[in-house]
C-alpha atoms as a PDB file:
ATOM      1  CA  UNK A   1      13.448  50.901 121.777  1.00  0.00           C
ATOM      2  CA  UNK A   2      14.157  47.308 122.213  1.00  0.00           C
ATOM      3  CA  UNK A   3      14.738  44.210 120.139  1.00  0.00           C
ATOM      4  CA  UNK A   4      11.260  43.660 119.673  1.00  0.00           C
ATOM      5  CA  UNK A   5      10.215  46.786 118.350  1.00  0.00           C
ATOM      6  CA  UNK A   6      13.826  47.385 116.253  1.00  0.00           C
ATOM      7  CA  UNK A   7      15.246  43.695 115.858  1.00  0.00           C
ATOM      8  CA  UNK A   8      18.089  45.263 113.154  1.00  0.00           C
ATOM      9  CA  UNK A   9      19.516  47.066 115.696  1.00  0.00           C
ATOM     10  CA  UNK A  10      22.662  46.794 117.307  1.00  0.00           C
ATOM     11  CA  UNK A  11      23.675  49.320 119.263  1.00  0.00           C
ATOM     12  CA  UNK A  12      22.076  52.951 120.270  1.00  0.00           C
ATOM     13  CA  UNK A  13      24.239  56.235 121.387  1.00  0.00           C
ATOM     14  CA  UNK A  14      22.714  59.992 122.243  1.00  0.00           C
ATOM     15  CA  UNK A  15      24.381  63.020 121.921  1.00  0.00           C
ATOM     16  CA  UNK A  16      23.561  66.501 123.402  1.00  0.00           C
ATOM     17  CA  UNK A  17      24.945  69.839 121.603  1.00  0.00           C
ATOM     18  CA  UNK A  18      25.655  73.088 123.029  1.00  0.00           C
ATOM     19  CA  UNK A  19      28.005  75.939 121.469  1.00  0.00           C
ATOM     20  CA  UNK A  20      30.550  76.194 123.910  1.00  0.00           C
ATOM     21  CA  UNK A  21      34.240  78.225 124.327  1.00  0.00           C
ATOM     22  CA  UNK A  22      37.319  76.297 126.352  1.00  0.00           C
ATOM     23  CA  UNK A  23      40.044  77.747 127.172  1.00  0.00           C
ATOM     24  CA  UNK A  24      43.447  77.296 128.911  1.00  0.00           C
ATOM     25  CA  UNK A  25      46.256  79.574 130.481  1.00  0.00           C
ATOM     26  CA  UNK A  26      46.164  82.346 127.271  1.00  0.00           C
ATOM     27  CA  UNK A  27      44.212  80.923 125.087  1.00  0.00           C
ATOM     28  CA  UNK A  28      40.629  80.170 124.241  1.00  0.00           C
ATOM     29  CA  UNK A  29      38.166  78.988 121.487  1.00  0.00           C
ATOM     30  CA  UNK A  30      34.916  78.634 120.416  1.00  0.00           C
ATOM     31  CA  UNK A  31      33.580  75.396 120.165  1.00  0.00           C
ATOM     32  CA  UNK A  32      31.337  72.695 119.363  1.00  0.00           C
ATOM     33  CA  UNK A  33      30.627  70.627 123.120  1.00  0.00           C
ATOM     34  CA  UNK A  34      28.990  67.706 122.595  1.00  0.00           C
ATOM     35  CA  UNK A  35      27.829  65.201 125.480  1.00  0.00           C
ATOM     36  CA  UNK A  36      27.619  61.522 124.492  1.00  0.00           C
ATOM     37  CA  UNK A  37      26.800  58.601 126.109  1.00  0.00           C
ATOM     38  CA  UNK A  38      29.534  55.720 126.969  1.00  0.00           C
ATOM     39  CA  UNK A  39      28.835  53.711 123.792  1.00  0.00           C
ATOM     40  CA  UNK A  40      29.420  56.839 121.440  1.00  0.00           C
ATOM     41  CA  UNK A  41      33.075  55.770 120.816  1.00  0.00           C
ATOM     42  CA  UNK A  42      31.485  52.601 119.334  1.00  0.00           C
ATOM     43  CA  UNK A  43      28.511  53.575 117.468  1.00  0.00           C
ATOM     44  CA  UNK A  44      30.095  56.307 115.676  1.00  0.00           C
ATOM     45  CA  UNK A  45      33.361  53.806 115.231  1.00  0.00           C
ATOM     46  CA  UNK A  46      35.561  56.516 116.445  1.00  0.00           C
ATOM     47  CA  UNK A  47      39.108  55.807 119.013  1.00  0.00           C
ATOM     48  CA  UNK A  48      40.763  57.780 121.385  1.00  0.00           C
ATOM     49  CA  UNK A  49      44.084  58.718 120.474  1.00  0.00           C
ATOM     50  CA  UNK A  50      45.659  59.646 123.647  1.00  0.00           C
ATOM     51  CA  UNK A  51      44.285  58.498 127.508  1.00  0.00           C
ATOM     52  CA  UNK A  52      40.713  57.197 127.873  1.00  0.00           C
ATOM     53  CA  UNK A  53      36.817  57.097 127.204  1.00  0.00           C
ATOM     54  CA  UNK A  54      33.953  58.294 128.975  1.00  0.00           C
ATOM     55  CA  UNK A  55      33.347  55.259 131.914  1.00  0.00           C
ATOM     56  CA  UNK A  56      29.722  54.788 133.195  1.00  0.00           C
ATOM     57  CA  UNK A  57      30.764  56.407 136.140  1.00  0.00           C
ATOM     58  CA  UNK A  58      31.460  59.572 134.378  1.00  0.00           C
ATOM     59  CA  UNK A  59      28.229  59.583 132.899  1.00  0.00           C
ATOM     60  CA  UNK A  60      26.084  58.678 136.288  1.00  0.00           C
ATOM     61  CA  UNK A  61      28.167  61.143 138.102  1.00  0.00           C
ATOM     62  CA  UNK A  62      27.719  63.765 135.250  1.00  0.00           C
ATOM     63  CA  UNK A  63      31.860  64.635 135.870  1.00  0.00           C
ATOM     64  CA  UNK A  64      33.500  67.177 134.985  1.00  0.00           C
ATOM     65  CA  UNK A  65      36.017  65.689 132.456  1.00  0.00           C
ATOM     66  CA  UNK A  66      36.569  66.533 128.620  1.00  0.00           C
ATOM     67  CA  UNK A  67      37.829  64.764 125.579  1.00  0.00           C
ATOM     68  CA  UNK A  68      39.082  66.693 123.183  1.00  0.00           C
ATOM     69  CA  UNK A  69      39.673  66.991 118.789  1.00  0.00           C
ATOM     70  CA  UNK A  70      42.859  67.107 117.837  1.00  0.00           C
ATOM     71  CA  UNK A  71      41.973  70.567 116.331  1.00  0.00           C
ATOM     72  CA  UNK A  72      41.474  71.761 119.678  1.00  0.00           C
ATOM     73  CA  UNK A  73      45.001  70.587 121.240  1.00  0.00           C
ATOM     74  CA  UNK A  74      46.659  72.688 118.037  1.00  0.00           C
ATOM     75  CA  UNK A  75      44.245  75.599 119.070  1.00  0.00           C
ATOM     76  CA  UNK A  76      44.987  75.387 122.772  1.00  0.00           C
ATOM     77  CA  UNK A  77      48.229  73.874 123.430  1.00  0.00           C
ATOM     78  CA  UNK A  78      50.198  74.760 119.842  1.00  0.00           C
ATOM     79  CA  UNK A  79      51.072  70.955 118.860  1.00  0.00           C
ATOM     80  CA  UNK A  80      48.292  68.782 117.391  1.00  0.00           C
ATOM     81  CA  UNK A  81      50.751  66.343 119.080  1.00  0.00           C
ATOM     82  CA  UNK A  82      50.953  66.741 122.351  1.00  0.00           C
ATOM     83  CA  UNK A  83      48.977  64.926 124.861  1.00  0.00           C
ATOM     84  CA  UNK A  84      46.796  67.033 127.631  1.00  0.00           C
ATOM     85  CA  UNK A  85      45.698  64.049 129.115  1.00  0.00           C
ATOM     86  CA  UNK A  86      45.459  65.223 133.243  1.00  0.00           C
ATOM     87  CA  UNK A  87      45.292  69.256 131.651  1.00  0.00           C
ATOM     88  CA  UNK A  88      42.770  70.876 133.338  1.00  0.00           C
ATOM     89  CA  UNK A  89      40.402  73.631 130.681  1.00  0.00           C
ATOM     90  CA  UNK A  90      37.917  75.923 131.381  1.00  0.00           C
ATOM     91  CA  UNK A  91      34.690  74.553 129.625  1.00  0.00           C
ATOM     92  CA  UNK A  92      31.879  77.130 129.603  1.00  0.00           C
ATOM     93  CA  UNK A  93      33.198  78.997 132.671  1.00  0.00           C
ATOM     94  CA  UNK A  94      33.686  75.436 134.537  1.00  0.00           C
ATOM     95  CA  UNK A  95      36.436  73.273 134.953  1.00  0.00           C
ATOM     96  CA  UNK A  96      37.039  70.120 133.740  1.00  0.00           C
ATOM     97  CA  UNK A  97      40.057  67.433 133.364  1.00  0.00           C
ATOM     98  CA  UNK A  98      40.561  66.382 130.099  1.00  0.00           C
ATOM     99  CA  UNK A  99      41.023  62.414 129.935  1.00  0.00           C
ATOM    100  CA  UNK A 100      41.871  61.847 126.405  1.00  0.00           C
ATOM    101  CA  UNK A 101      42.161  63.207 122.622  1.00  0.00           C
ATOM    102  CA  UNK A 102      40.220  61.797 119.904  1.00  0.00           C
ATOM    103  CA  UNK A 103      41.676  60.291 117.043  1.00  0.00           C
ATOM    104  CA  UNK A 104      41.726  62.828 113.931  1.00  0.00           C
ATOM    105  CA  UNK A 105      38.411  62.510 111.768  1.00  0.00           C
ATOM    106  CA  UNK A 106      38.078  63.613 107.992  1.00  0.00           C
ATOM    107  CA  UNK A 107      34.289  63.996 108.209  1.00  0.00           C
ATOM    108  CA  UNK A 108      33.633  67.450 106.351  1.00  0.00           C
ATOM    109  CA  UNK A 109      29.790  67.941 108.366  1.00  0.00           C
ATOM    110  CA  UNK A 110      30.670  67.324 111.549  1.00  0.00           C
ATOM    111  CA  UNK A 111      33.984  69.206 112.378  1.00  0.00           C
ATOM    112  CA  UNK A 112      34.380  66.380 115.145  1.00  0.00           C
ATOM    113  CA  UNK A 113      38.432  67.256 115.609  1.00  0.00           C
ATOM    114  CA  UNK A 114      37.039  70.935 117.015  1.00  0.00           C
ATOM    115  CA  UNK A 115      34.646  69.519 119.041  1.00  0.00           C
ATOM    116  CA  UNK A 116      34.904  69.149 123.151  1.00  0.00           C
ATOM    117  CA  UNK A 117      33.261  65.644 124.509  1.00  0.00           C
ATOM    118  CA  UNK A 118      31.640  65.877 127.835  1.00  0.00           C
ATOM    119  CA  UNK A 119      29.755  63.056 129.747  1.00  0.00           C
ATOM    120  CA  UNK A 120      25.785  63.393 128.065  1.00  0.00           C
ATOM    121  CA  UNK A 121      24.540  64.327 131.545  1.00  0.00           C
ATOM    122  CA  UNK A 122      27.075  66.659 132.361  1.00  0.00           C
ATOM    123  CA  UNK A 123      26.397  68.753 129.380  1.00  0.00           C
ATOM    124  CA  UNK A 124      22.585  68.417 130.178  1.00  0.00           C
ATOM    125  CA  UNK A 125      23.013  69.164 133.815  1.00  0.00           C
ATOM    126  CA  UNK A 126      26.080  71.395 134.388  1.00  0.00           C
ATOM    127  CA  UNK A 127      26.294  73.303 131.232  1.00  0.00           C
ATOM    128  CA  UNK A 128      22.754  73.393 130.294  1.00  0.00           C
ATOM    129  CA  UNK A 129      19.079  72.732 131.589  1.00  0.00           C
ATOM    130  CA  UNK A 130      18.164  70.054 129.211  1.00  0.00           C
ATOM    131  CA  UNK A 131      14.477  68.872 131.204  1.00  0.00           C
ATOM    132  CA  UNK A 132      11.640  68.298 128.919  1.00  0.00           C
ATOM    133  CA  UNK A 133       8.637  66.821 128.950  1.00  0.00           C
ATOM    134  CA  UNK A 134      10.012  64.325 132.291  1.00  0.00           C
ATOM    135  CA  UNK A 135      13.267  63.458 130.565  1.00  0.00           C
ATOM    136  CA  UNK A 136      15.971  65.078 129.222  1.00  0.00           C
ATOM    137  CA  UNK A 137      16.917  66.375 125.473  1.00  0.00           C
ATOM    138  CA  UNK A 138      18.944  65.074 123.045  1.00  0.00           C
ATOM    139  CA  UNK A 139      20.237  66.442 119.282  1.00  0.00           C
ATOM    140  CA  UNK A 140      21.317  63.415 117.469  1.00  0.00           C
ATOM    141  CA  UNK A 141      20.610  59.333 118.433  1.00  0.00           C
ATOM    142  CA  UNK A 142      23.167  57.584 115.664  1.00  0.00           C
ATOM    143  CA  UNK A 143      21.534  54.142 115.483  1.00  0.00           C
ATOM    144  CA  UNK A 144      24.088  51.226 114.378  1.00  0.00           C
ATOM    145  CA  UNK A 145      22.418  48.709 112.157  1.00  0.00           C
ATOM    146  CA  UNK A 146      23.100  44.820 112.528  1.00  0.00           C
ATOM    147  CA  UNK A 147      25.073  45.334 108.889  1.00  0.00           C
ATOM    148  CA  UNK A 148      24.925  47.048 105.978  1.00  0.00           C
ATOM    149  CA  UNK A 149      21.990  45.310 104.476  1.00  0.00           C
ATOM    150  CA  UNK A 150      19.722  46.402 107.731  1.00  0.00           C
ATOM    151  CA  UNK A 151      20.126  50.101 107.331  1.00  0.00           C
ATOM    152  CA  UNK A 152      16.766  50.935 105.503  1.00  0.00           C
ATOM    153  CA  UNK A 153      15.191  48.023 107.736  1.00  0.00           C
ATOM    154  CA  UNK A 154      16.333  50.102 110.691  1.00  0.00           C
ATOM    155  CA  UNK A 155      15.255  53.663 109.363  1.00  0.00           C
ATOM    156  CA  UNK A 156      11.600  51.561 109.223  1.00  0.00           C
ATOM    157  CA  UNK A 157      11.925  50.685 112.681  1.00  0.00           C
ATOM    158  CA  UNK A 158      13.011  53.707 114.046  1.00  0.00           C
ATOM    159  CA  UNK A 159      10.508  55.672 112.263  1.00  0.00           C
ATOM    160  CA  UNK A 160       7.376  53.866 113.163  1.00  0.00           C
ATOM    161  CA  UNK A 161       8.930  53.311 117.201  1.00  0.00           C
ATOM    162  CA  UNK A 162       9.324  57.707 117.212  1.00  0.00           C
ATOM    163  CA  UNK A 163       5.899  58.448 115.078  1.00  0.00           C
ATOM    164  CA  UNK A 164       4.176  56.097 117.939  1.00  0.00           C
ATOM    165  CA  UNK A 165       6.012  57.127 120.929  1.00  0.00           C
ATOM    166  CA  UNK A 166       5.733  60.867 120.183  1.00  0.00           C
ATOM    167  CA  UNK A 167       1.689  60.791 119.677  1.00  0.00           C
ATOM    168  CA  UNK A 168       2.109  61.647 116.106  1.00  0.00           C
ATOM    169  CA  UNK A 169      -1.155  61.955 114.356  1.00  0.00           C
ATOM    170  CA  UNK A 170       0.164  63.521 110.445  1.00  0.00           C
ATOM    171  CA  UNK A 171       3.054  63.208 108.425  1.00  0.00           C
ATOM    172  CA  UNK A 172       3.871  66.896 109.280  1.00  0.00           C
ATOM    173  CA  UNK A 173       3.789  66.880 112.764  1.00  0.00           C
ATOM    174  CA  UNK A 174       7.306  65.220 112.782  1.00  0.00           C
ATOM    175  CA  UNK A 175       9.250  66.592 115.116  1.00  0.00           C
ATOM    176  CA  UNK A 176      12.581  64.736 114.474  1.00  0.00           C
ATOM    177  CA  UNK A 177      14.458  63.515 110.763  1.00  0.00           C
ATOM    178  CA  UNK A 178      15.914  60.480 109.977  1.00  0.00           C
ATOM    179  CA  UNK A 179      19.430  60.565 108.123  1.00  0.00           C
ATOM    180  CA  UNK A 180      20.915  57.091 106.341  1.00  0.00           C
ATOM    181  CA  UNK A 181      24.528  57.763 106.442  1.00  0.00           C
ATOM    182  CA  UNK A 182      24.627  55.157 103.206  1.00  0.00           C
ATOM    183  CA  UNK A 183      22.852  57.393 101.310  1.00  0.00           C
END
């Protein structure tokens, strides 16, 4: 996808989900884990609220370090205050660092303040075997539109670019969905 083939878009982050539990000295829960590309904290308009994001050498390295809801710092550490930035969890039965805490999110869908952020290839490398068809899987692409006005235009683009690129001969072959958040 490039400006040529989807000119009323701005910006394009992946995410790759896997259920997950992380844990910490006497406690553990069950999880969402999500891994996200470097630009997620953009496209999806969402700040850390304690230490850092995701660099691109986290995501080339696929490292072993975790951002975490605020949900999850109640669960795990007992103060949806405190800051576990340098903490070290147990992720899936690996360890990781956790670099920073996501600012709290009132988004009934998507639970993000229970969620666990990972690096997109360390969740498709180290906690899963995401290799398919010579490239590796993803769950959700949230597309940013140029503005408000471009949404629909974008949908357009994004559909024909996916129906092409995915040899798609009938409507009902579709093996994605397209979701307008504005709608």
């Amino acid at each position: 996808l490039n400006r040529n083939t989807a000119p009323s878009i701005t910006d394009i982050a992946a995410q790759y989900n896997l259920p997950g539990f992380v844990r910490t000295e006497g406690e553990t829960m069950s999880t969402s884990v999500r891994g996200v590309t470097g630009n997620y904290q953009q496209v999806r308009n969402w700040d850390t609220l304690y230490g850092t994001f995701f660099t691109q050498d986290h995501i080339d390295e696929a490292a072993r370090v975790a951002i975490v809801g605020v949900d999850v710092v109640l669960e795990l550490f007992g103060d949806e205050d405190y800051d576990p930035t340098g903490e070290i969890v147990t992720l899936n039965d690996r360890t990781f660092t956790v670099i920073g805490v996501m600012e709290s999110r009132d988004e009934p869908f998507n639970n993000d303040n229970g969620s666990v952020l990972v690096p997109i290839t360390t969740a498709q490398t180290r906690l899963a075997n995401a290799q398919v068809r010579g490239g590796m899987e993803v769950s959700i692409i949230y597309v940013q539109a140029n503005d408000s006005d471009a949404t629909f235009t974008a949908d357009e683009e994004i559909d024909r670019y996916l129906y092409a690129v995915h040899d798609i001969e009938a409507e009902d072959q579709r093996d994605y969905s397209i979701t307008n958040m504005s709608e």
